[in-house]
N, C-alpha and C. Protein backbone atom coordinates (compact mmCIF):
# COMPACT_ATOMS: atom_id res chain seq x y z
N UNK A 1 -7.22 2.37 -3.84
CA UNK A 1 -6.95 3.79 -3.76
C UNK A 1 -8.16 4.55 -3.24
N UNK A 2 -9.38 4.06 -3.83
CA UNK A 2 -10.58 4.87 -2.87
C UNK A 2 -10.75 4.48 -1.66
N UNK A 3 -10.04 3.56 -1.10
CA UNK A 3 -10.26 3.19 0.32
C UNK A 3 -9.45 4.27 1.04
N UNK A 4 -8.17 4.77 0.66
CA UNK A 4 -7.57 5.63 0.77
C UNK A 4 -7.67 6.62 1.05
N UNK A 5 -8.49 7.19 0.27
CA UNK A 5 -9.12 8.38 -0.40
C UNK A 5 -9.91 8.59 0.62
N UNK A 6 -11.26 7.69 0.82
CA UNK A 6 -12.36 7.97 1.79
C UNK A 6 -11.80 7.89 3.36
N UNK A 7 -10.62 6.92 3.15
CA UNK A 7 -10.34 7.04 4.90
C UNK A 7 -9.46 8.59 5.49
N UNK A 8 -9.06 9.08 3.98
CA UNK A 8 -8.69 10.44 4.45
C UNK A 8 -9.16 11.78 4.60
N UNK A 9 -10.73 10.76 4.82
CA UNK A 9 -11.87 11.84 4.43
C UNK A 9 -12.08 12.70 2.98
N UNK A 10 -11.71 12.25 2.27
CA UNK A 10 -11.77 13.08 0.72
C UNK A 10 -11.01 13.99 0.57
N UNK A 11 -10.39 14.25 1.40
CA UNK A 11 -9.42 15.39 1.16
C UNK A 11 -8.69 15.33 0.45
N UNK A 12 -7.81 16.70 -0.30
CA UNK A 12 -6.46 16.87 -0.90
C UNK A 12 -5.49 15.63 -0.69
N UNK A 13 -4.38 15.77 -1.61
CA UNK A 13 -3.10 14.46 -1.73
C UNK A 13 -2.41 15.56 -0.29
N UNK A 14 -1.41 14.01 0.28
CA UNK A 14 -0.87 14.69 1.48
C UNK A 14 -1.44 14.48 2.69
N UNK A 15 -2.70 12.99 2.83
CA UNK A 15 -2.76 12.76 4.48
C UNK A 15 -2.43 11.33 4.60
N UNK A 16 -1.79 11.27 4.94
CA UNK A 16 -1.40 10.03 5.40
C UNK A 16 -2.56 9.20 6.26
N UNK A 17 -2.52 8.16 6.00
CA UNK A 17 -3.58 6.83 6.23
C UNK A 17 -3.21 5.60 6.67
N UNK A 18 -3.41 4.89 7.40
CA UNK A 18 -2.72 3.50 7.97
C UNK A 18 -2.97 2.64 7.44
N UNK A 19 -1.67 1.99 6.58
CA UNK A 19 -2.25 0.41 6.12
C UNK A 19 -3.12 -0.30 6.47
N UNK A 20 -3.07 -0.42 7.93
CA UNK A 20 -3.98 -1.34 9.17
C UNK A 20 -5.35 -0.87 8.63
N UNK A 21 -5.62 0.65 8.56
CA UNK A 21 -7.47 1.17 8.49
C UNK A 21 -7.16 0.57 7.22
N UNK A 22 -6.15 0.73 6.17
CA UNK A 22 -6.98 0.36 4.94
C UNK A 22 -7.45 -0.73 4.56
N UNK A 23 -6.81 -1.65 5.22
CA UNK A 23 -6.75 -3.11 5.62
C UNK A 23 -8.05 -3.27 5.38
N UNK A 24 -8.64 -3.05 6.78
CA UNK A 24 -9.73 -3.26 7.62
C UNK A 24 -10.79 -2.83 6.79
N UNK A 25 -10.71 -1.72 6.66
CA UNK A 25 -11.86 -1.03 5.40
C UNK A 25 -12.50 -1.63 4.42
N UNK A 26 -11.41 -2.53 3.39
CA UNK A 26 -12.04 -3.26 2.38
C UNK A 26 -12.02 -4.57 2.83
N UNK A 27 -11.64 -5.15 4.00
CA UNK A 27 -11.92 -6.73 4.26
C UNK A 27 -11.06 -7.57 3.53
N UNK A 28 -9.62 -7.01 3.26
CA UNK A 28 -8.26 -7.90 2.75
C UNK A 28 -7.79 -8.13 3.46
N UNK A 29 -6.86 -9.43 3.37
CA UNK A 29 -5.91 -9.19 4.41
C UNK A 29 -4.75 -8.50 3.80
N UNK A 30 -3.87 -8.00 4.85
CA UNK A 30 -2.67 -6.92 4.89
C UNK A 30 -1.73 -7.87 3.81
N UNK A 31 -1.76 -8.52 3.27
CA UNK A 31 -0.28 -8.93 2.47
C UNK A 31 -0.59 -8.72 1.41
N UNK A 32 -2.19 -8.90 0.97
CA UNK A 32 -2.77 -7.90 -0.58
C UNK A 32 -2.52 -6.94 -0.51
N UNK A 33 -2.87 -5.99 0.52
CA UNK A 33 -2.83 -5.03 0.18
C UNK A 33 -1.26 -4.05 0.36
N UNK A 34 -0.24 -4.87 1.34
CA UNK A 34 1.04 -4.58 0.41
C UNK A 34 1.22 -4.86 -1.21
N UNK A 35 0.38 -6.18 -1.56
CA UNK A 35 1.17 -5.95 -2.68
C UNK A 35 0.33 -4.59 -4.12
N UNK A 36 -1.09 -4.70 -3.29
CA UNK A 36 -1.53 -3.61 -3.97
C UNK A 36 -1.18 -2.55 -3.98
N UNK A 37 -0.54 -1.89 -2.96
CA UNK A 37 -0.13 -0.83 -2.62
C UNK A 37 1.55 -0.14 -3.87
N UNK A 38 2.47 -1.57 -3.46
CA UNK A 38 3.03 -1.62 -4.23
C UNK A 38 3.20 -1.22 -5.60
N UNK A 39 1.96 -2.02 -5.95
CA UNK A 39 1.62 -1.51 -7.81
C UNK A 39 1.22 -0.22 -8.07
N UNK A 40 0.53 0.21 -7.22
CA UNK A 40 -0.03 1.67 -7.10
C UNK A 40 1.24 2.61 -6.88
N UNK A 41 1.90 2.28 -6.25
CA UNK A 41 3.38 2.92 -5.95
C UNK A 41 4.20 3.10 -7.24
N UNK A 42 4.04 1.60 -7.75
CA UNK A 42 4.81 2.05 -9.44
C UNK A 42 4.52 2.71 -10.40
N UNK A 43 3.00 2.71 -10.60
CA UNK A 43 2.36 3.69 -11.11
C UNK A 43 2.13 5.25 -10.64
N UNK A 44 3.03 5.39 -10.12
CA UNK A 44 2.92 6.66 -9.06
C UNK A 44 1.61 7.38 -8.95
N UNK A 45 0.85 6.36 -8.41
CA UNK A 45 -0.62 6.57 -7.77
C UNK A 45 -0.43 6.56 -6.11
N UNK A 46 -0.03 6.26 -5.37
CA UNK A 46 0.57 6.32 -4.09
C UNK A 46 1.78 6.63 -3.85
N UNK A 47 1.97 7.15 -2.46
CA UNK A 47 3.49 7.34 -2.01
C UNK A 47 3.09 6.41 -0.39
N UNK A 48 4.14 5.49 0.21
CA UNK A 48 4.21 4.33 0.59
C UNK A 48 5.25 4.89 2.07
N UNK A 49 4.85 5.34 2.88
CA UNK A 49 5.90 5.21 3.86
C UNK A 49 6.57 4.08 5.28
N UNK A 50 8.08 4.45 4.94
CA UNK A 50 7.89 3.03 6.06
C UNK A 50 9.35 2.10 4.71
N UNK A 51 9.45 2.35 3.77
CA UNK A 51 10.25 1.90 3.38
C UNK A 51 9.93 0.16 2.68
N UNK A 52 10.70 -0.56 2.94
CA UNK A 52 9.97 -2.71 2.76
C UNK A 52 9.23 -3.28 3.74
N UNK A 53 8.72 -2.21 4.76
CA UNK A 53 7.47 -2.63 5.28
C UNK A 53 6.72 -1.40 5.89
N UNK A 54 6.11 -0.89 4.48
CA UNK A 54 5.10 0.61 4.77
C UNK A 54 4.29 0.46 5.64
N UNK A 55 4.00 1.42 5.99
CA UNK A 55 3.21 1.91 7.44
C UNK A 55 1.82 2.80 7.18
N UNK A 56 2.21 3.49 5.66
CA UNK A 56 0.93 4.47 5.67
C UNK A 56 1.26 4.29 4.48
N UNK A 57 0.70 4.85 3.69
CA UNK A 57 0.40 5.72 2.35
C UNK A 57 -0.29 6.92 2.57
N UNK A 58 -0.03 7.54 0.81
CA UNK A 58 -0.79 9.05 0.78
C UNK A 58 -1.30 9.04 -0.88
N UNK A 59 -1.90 9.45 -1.45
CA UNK A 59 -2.72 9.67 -2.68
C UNK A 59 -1.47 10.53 -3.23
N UNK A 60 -1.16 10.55 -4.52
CA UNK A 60 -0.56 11.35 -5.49
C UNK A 60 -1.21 12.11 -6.15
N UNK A 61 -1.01 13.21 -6.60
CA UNK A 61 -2.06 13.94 -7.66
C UNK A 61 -2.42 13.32 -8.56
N UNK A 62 -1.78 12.41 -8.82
CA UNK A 62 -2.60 11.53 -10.21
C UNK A 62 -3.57 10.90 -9.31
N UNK A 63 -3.24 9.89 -8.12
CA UNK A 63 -4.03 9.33 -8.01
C UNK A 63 -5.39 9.47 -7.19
N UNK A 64 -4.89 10.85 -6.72
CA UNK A 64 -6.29 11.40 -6.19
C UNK A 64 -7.10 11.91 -7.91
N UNK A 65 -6.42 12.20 -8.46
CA UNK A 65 -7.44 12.39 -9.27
C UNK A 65 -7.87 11.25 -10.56
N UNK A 66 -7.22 10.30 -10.28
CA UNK A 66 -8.03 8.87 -10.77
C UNK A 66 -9.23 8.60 -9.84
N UNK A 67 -9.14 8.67 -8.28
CA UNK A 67 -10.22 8.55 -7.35
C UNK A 67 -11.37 9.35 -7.69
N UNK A 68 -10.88 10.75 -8.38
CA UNK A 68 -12.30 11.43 -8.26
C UNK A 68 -12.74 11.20 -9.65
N UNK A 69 -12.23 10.70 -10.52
CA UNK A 69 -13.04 10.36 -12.14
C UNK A 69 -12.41 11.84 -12.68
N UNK A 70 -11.63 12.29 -12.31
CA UNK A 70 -11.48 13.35 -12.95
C UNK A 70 -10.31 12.99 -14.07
N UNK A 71 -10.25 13.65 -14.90
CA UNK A 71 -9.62 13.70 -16.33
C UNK A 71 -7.67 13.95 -15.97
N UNK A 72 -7.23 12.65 -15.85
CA UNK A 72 -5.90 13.18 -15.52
C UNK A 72 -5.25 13.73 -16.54
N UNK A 73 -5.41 14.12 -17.70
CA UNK A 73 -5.25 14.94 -18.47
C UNK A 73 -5.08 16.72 -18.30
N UNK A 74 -5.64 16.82 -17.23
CA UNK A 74 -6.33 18.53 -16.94
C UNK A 74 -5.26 18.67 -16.45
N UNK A 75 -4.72 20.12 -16.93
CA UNK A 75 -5.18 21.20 -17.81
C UNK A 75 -4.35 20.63 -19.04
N UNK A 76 -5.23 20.70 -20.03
CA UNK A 76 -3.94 20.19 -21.27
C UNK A 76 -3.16 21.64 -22.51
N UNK A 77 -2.52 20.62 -22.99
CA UNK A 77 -2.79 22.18 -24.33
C UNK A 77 -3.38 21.63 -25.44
N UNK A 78 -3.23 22.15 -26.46
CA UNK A 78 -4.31 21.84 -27.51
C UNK A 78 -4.04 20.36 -28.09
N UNK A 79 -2.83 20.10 -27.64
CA UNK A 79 -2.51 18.88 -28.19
C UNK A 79 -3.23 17.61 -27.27
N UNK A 80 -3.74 17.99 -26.24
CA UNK A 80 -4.03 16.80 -25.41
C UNK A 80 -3.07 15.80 -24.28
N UNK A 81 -1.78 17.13 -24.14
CA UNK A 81 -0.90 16.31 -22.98
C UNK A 81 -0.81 17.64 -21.88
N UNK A 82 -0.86 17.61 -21.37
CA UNK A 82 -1.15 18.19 -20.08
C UNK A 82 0.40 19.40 -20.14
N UNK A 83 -0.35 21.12 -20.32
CA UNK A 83 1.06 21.51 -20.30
C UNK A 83 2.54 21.17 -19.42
N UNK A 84 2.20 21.35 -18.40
CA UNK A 84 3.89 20.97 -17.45
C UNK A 84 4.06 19.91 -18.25
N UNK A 85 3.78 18.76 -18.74
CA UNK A 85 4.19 17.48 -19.23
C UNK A 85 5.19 17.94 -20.52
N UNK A 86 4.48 19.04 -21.43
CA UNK A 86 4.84 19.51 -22.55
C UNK A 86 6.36 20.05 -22.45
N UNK A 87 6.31 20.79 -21.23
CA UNK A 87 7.11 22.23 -20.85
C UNK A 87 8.45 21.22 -20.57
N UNK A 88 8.11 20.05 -19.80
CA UNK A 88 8.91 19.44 -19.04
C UNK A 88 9.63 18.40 -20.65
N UNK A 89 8.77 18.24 -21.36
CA UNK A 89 9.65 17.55 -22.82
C UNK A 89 10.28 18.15 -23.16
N UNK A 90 9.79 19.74 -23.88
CA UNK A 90 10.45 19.99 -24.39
C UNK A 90 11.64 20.78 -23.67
N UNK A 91 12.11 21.08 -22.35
CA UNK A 91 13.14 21.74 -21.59
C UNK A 91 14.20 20.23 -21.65
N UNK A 92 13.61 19.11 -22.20
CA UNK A 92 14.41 18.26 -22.22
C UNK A 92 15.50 18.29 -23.29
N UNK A 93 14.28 18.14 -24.08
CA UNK A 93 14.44 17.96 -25.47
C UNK A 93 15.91 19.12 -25.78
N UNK A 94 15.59 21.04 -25.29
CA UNK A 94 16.30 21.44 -25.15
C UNK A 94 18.05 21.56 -24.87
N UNK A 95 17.95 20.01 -23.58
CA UNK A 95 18.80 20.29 -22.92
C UNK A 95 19.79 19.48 -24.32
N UNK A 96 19.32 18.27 -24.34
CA UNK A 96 19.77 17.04 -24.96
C UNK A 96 19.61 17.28 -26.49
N UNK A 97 19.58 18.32 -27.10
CA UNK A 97 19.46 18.95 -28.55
C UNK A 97 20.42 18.35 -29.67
N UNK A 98 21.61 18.66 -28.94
CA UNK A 98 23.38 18.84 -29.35
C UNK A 98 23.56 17.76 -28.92
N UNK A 99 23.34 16.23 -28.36
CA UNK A 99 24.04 15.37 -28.58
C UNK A 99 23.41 14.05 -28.91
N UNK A 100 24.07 13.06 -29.21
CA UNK A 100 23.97 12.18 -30.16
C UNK A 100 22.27 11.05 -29.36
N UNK A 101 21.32 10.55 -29.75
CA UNK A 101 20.71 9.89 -29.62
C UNK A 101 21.26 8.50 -28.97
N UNK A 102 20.84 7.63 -28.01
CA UNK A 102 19.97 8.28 -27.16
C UNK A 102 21.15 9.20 -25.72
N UNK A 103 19.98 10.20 -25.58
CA UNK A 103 20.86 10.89 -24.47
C UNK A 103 20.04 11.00 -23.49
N UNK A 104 20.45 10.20 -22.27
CA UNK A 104 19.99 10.43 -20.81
C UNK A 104 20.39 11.83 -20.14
N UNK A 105 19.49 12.31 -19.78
CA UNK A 105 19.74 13.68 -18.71
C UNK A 105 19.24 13.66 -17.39
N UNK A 106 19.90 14.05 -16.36
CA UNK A 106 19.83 14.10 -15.27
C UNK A 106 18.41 15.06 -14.95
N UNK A 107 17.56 14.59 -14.21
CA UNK A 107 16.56 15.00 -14.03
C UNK A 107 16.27 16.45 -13.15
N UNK A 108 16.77 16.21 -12.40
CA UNK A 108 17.33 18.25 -11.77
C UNK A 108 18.13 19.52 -12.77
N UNK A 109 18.15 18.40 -13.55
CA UNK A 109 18.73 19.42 -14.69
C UNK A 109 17.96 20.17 -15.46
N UNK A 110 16.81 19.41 -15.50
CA UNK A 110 15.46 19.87 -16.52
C UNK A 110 14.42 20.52 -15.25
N UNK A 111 14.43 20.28 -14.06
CA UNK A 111 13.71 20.76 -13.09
C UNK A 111 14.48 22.16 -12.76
N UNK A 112 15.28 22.55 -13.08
CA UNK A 112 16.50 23.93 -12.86
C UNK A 112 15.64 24.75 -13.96
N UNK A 113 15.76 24.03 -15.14
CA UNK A 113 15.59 24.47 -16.28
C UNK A 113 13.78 25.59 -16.12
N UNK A 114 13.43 23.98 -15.76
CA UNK A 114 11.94 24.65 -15.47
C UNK A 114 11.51 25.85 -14.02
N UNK A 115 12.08 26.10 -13.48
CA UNK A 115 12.09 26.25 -11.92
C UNK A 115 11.02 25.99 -11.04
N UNK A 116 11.05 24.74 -11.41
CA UNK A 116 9.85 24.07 -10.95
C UNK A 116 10.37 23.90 -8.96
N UNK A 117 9.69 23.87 -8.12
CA UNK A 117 10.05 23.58 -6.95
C UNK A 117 9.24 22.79 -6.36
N UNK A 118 7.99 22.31 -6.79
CA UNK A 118 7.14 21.24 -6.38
C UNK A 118 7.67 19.61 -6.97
N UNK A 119 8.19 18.91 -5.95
CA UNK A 119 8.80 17.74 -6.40
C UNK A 119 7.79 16.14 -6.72
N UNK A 120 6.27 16.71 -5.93
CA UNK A 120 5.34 15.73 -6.16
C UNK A 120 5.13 16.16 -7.60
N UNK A 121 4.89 17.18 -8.21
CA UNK A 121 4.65 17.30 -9.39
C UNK A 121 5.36 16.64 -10.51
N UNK A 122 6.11 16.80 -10.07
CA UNK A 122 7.67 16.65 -10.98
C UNK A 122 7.56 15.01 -10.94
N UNK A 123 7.43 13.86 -10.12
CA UNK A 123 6.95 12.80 -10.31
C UNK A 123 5.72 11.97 -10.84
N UNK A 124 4.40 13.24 -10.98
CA UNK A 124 3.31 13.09 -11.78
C UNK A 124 3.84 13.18 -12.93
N UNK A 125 4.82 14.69 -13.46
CA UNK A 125 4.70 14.67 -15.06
C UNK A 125 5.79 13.41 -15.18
N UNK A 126 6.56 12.89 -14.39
CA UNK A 126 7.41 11.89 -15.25
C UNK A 126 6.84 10.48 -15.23
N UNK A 127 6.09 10.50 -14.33
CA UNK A 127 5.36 8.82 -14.32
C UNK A 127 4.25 9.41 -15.68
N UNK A 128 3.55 10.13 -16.08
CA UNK A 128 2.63 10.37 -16.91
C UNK A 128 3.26 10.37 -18.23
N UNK A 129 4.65 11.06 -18.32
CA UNK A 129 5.06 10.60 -19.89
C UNK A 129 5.86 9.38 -19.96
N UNK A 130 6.29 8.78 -19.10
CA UNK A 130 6.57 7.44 -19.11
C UNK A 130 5.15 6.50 -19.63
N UNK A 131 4.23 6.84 -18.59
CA UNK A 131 2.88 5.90 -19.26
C UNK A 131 2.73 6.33 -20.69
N UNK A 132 2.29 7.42 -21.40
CA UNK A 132 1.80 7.58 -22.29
C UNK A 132 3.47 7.22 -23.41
N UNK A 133 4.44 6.78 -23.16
CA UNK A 133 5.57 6.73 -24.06
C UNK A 133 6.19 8.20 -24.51
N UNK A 134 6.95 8.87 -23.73
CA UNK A 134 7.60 10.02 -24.40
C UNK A 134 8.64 9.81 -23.72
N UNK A 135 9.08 9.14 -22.44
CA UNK A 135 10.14 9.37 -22.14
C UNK A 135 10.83 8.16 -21.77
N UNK A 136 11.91 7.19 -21.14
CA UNK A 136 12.07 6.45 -20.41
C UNK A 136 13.05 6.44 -18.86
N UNK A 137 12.65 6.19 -18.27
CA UNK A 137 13.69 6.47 -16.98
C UNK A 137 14.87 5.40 -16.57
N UNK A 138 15.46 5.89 -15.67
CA UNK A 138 16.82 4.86 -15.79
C UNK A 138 16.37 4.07 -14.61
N UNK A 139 15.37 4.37 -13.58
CA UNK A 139 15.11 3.39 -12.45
C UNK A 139 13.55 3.35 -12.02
N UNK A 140 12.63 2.88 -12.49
CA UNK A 140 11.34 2.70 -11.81
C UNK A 140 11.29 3.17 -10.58
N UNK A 141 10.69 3.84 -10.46
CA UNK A 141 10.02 4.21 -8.80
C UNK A 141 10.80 5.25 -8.40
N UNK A 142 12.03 5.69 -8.48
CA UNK A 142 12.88 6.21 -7.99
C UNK A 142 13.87 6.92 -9.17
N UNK A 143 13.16 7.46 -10.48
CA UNK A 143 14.05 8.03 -11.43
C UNK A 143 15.35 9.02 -10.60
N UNK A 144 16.59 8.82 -11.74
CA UNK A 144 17.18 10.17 -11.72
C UNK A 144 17.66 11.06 -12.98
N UNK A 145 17.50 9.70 -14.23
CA UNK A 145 17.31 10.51 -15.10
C UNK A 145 16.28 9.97 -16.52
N UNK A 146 16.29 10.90 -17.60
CA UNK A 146 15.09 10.12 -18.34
C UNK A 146 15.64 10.71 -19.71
N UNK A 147 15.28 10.04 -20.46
CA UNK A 147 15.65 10.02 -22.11
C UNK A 147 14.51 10.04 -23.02
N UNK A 148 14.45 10.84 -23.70
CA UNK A 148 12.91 11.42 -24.98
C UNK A 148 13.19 9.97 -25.48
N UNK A 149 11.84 9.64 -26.19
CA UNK A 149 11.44 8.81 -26.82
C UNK A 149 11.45 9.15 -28.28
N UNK A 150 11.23 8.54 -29.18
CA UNK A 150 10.75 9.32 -30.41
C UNK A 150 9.43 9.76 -31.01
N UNK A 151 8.38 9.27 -30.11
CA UNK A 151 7.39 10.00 -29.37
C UNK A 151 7.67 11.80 -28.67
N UNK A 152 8.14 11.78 -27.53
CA UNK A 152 8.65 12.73 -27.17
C UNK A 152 9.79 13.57 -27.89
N UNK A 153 10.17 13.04 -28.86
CA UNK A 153 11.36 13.97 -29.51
C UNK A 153 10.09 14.52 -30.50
N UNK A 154 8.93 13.92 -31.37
CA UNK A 154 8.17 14.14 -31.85
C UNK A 154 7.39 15.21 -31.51
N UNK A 155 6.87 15.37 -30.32
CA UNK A 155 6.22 16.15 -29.04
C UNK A 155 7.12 17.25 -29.21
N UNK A 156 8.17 17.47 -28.91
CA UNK A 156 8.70 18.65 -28.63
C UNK A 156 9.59 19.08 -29.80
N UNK A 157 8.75 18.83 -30.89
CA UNK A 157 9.61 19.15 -32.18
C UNK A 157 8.17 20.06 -32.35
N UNK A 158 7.20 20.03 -31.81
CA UNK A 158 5.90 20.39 -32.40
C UNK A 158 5.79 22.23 -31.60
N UNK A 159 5.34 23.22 -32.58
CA UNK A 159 5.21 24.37 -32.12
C UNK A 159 3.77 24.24 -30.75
């Protein structure tokens, strides 16, 4: 990911970079670093274009800010989970109140809720409460919907 990072000159998430330079950069060959790329993709630390045989990548807000040592935590609330993460539980939690455990909700449903319109975001806070356990999704890499944990039902029971 810092090969990434530096070949996009340090800049902001959002420049696209050529497998080939990244290749070349760290002295792998290209089939590591598909499969590295890959893992980074599941962790929604990269976005991968090009489809089952990517062409570029781009840094995610998480994972530009794993590159810079910065606290992917920021900005939190007092509890130590990053508000949108909070906002985004508990608009869940909301939706899925009234029916029976466990309840999957459609993920535009809670993004309505929020009027959130940034969709990279919206894949940071759900890969981030997936890692930390609050939520689970119905498809790796490609959610469409996600279900509180009892972690996250915990979370958004909290004032």
């Amino acid at each position: 990911m810092s090969a990434v990072h530096d070949l996009a000159g340090g800049r902001e998430t959002g420049y696209w970079v050529s497998i080939e330079a990244v290749a070349k950069s760290i002295d792998v060959p290209h089939e590591r670093v598909i499969a590295a790329i890959r893992s980074a993709e599941a962790a929604n630390l990269l976005r991968a274009s090009g489809g089952r045989a990517p062409r570029s990548v781009r840094l995610t807000h998480m994972g530009l800010l794993l590159v810079e040592g910065r606290d992917v935590e920021q900005p939190t609330t007092s509890g130590g989970v990053p508000s949108l993460v909070r906002q985004f539980i508990k608009a869940t939690h909301e939706i899925t109140r009234d029916k029976p455990p466990p309840s999957w909700i459609a993920i535009h449903r809670v993004v309505l809720k929020l009027r959130i319109r940034d969709g990279e975001k919206i894949h940071d806070v759900i890969a981030y409460a997936v890692l930390i356990n609050l939520i689970r999704v119905d498809a790796p890499g490609d959610p469409h919907s996600v279900m509180l944990t009892a972690e996250g039902v915990k979370l958004a029971s909290r004032p």
